[in-house]
C-alpha atoms as a PDB file:
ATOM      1  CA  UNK A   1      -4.532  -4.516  18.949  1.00  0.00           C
ATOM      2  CA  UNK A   2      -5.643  -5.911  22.039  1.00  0.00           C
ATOM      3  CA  UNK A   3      -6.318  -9.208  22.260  1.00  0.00           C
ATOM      4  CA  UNK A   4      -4.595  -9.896  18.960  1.00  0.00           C
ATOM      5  CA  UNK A   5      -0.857  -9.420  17.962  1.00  0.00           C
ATOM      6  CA  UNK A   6       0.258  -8.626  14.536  1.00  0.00           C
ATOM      7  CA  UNK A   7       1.119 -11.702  13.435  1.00  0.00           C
ATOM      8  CA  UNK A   8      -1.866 -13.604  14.521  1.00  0.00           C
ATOM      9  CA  UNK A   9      -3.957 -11.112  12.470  1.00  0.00           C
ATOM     10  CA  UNK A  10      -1.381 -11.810   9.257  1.00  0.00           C
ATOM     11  CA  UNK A  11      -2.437 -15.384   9.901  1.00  0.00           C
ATOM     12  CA  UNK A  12      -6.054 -14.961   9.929  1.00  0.00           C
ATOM     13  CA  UNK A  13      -6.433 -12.494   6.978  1.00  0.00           C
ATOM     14  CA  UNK A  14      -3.953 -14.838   5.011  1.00  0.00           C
ATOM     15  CA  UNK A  15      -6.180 -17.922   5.729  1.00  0.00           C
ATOM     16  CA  UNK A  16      -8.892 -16.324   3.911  1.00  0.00           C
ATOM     17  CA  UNK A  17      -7.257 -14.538   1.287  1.00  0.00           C
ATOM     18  CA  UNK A  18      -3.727 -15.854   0.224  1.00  0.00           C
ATOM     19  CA  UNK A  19      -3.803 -13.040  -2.418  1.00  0.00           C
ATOM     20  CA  UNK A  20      -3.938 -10.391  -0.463  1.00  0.00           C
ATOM     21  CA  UNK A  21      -0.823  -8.849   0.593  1.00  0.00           C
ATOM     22  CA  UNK A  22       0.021  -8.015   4.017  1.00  0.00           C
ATOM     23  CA  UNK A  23       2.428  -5.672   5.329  1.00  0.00           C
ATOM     24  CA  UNK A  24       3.609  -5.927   9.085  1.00  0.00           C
ATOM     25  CA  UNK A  25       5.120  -3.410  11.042  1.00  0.00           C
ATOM     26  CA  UNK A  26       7.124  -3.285  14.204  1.00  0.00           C
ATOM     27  CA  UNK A  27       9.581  -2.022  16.459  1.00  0.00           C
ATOM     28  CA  UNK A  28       9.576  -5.165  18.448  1.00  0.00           C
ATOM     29  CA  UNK A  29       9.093  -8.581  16.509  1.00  0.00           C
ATOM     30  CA  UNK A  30      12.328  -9.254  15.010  1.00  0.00           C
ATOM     31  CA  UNK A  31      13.190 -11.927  17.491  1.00  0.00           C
ATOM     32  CA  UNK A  32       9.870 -13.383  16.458  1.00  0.00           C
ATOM     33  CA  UNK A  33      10.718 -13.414  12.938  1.00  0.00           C
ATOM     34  CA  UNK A  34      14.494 -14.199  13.390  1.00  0.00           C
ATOM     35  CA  UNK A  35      13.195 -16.959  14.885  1.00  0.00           C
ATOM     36  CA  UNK A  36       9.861 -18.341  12.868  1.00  0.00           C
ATOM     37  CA  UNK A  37      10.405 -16.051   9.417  1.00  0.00           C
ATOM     38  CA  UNK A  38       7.438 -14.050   8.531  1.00  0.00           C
ATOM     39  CA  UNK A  39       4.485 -15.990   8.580  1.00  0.00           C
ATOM     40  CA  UNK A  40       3.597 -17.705   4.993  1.00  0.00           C
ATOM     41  CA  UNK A  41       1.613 -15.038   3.098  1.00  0.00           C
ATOM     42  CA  UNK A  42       3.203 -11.823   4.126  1.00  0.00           C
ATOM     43  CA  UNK A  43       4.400  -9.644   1.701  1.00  0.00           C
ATOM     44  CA  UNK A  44       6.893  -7.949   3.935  1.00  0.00           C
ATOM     45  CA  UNK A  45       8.090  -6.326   7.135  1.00  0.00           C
ATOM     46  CA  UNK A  46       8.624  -3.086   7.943  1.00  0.00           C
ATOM     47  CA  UNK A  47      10.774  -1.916  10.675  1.00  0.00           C
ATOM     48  CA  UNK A  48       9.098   1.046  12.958  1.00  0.00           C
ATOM     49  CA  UNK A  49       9.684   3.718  12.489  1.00  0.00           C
ATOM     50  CA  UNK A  50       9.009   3.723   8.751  1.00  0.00           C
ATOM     51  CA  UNK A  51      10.217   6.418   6.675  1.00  0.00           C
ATOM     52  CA  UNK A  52       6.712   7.071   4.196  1.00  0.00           C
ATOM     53  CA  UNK A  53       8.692   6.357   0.511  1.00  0.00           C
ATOM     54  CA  UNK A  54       9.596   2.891   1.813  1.00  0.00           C
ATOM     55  CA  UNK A  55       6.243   1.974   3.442  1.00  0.00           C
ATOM     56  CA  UNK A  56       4.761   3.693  -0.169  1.00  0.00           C
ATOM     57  CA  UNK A  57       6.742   1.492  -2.160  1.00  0.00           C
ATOM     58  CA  UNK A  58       6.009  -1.789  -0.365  1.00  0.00           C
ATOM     59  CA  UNK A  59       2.078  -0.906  -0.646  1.00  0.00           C
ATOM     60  CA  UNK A  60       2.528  -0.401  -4.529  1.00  0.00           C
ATOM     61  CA  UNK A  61       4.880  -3.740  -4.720  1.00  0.00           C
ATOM     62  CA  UNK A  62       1.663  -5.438  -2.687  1.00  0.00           C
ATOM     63  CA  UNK A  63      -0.683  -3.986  -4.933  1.00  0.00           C
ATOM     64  CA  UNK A  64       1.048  -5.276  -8.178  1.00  0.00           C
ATOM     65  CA  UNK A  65       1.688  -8.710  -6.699  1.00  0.00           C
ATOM     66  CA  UNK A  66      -1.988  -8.919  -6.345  1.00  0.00           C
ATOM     67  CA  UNK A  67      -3.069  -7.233  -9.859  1.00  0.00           C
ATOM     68  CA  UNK A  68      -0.583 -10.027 -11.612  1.00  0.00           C
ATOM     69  CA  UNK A  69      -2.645 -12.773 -10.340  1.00  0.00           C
END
């Protein structure tokens, strides 16, 4: 995204809407998040690349988090 990383977008989406779940994905932030932990609001983090039954069953986890609310 240019001109705005990942997590700055997690921050921004979860400032409006602390319901809705986010899902980050990466091949390069784990120092980040070693370092800060994912940013309040995230549902998860997904290491690329992503095999498509885990990134699947994080979506559906994100989806019920938000449906129990």
């Amino acid at each position: 995204m240019p001109g705005l990383g990942g997590i700055e977008a997690a921050r921004r989406i979860t400032a409006k809407d602390r319901n809705h779940p986010v899902i980050l994905m990466s091949g390069y932030a784990e120092s980040y998040l070693e370092k800060h932990g994912l940013p309040k609001g995230v549902h998860t983090f997904l290491k690329k690349p992503v095999e498509e039954r885990i990134l699947l069953r994080e979506v559906e986890k994100g989806i019920a988090s938000r449906s129990e609310l």
